[in-house]
Protein backbone atom coordinates (compact mmCIF):
# COMPACT_ATOMS: atom_id res chain seq x y z
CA UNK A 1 0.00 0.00 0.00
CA UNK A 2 1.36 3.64 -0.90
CA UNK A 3 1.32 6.29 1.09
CA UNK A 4 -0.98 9.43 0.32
CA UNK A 5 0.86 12.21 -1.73
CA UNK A 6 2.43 15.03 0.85
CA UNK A 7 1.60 18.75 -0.61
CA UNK A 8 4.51 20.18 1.02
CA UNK A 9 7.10 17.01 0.15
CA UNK A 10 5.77 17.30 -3.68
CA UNK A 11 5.93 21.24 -3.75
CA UNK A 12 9.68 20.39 -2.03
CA UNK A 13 10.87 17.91 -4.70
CA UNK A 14 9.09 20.39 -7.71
CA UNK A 15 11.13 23.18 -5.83
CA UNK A 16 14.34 21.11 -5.76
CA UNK A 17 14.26 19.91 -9.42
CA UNK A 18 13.22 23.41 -10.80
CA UNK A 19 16.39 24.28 -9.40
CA UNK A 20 18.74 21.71 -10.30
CA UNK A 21 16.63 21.83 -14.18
CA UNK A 22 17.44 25.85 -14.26
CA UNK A 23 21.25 25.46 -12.72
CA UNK A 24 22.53 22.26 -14.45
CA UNK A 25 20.83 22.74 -17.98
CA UNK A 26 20.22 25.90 -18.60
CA UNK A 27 22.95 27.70 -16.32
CA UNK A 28 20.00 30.20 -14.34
CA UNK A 29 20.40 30.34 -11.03
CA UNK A 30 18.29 31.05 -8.19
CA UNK A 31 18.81 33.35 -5.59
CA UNK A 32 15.97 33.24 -3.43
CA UNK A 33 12.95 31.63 -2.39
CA UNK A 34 10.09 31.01 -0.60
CA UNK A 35 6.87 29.10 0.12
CA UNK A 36 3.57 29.30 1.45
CA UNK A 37 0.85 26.36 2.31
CA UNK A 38 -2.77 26.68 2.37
CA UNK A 39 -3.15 30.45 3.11
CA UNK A 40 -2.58 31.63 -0.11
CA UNK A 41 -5.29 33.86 -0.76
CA UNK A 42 -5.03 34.78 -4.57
CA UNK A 43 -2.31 33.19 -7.35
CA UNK A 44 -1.03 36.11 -9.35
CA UNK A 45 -0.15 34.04 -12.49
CA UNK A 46 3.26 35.99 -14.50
CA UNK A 47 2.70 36.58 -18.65
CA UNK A 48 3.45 32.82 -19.34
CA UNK A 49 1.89 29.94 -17.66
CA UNK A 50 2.46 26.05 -17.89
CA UNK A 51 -0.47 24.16 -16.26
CA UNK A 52 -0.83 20.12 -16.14
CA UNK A 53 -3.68 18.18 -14.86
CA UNK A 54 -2.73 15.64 -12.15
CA UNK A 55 -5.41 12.48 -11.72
CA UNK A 56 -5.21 9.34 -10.09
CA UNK A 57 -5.15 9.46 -6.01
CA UNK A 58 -4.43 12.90 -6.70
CA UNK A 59 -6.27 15.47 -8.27
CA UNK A 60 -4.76 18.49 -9.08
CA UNK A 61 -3.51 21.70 -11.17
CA UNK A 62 -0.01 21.90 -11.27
CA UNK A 63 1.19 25.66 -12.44
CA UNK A 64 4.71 27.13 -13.84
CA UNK A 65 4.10 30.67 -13.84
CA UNK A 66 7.00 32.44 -15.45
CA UNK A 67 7.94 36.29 -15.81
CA UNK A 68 8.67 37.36 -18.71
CA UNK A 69 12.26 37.97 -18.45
CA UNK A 70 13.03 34.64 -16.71
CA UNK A 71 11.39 32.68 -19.48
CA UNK A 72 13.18 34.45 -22.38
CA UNK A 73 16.40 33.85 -20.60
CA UNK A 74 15.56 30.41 -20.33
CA UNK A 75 14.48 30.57 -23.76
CA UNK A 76 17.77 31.32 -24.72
CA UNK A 77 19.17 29.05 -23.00
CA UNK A 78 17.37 25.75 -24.08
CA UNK A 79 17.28 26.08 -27.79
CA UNK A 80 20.97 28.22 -28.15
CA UNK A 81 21.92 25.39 -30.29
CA UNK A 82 18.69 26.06 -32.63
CA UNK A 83 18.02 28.32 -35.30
CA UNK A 84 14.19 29.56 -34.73
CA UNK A 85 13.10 32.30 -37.22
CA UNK A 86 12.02 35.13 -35.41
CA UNK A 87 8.15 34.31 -36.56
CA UNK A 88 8.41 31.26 -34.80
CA UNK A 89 9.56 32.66 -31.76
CA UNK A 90 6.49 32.96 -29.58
CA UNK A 91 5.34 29.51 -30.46
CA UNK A 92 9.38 27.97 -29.66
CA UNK A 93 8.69 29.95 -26.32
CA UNK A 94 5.98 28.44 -25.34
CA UNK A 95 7.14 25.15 -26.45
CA UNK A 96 9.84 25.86 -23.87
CA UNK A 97 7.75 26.50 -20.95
CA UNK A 98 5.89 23.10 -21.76
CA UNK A 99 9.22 20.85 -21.98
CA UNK A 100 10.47 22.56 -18.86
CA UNK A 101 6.87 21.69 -16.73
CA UNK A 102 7.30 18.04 -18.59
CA UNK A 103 11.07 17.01 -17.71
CA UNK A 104 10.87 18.87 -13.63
CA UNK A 105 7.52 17.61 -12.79
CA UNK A 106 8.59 13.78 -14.49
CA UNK A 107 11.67 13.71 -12.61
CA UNK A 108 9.98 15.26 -9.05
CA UNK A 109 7.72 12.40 -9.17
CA UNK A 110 10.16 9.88 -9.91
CA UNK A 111 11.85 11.21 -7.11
CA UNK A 112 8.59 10.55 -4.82
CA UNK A 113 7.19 7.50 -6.68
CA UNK A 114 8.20 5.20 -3.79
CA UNK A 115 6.32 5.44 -1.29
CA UNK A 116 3.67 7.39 -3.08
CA UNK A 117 0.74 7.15 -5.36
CA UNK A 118 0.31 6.42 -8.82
CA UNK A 119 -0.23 10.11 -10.68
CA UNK A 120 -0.77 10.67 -14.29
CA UNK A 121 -0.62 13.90 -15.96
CA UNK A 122 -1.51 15.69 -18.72
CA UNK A 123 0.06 17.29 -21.32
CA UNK A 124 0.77 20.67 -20.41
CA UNK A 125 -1.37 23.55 -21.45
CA UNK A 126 -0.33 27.55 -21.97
CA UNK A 127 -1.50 30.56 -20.69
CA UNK A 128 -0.19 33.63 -22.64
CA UNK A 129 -2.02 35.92 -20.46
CA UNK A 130 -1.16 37.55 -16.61
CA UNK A 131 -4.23 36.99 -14.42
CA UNK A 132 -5.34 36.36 -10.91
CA UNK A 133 -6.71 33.29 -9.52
CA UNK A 134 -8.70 34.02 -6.04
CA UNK A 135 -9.15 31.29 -3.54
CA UNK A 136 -12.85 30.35 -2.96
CA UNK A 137 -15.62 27.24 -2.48
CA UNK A 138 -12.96 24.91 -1.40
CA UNK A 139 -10.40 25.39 -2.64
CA UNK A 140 -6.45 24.51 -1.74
CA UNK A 141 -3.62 26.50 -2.82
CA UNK A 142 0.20 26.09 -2.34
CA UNK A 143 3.19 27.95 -3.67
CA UNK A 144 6.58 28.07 -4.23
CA UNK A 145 8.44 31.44 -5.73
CA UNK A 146 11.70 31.56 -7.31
CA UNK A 147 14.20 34.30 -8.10
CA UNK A 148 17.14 34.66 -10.38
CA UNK A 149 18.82 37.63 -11.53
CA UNK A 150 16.93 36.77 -14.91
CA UNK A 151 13.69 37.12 -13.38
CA UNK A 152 11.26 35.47 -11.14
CA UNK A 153 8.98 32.29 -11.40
CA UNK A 154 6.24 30.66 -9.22
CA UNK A 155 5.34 27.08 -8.63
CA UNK A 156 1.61 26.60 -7.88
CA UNK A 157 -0.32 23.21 -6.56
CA UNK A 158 -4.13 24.15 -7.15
CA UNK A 159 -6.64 21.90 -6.18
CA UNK A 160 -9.07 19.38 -6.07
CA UNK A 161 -9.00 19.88 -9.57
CA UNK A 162 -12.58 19.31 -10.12
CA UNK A 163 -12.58 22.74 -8.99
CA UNK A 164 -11.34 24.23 -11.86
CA UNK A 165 -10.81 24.05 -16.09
CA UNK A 166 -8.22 24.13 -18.20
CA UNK A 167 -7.50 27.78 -17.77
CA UNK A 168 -7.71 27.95 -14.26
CA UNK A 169 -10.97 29.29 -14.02
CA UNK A 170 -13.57 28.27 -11.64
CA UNK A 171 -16.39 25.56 -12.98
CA UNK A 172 -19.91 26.55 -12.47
CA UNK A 173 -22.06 24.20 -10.11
């Protein structure tokens, strides 16, 4: 039998591999940090947004809010070797922010798989857009924020995910 998932051990191990991800392959690193569990009151999401559905025993949004600066850098970074034509650029960023979300949240739950549950995820989804997310009927959030001298980033866990749709936006009852 597997132990339930721990919010604060998987925001740890996103935390931890977001880190290593941005130091060791893409040379960003960050300088500060901090966390906060279940009194967030409102997720400020930054002007590009990776978001993947987590199901089985748990059932969650996980988000990969990024400012703008931070994700060009890492833009920069992660395809320095390609050649993208400047009217493929928006779509090659994007693309970015989804392989990033893909290969960190992968590896965190490898790192937890364990002693935890079985979670399967979705491919991830973009948000181009900078909005707010308030907390209401139920709902849980938890966040982690990151900051380089490229720019800042935020890790959110928003659940039950029933809660919500693909865009982060509440369901109607």
């Amino acid at each position: 039998m597997t132990d339930p998932l721990d919010i604060q051990e998987f925001l740890g191990a996103l935390t931890r591999r977001t880190e290593a991800f941005f130091n060791d392959e893409l040379g960003i690193v960050f300088t500060g940090r901090g966390s906060q569990i279940d009194d967030v009151q409102k997720l400020d999401l930054k002007s590009v947004t990776a978001i993947m559905s987590a199901t089985g025993a748990l059932k969650l949004y996980l988000a990969y809010s990024f400012d703008a600066p931070l994700i060009d850098a890492a833009f920069a970074a992660y395809t320095a070797d390609l050649d993208i034509a400047e009217d493929e650029r928006e779509d090659a960023v994007q693309e970015t922010a989804g392989d990033i979300i893909n290969i960190i949240v992968g590896n965190a739950l490898a790192d937890l798989a364990a002693n935890g549950p079985t979670i399967a995820l979705s491919p991830p989804i973009i948000l181009t857009e900078a909005k707010s997310v308030m907390r209401h009927r139920g709902a849980k959030f938890a966040s982690a924020e990151l900051r380089a001298d490229a720019g800042h980033m935020s890790i959110h866990l928003i659940g039950p995910g029933e809660l919500f749709n693909d865009s982060l936006e509440y369901v109607k009852e």
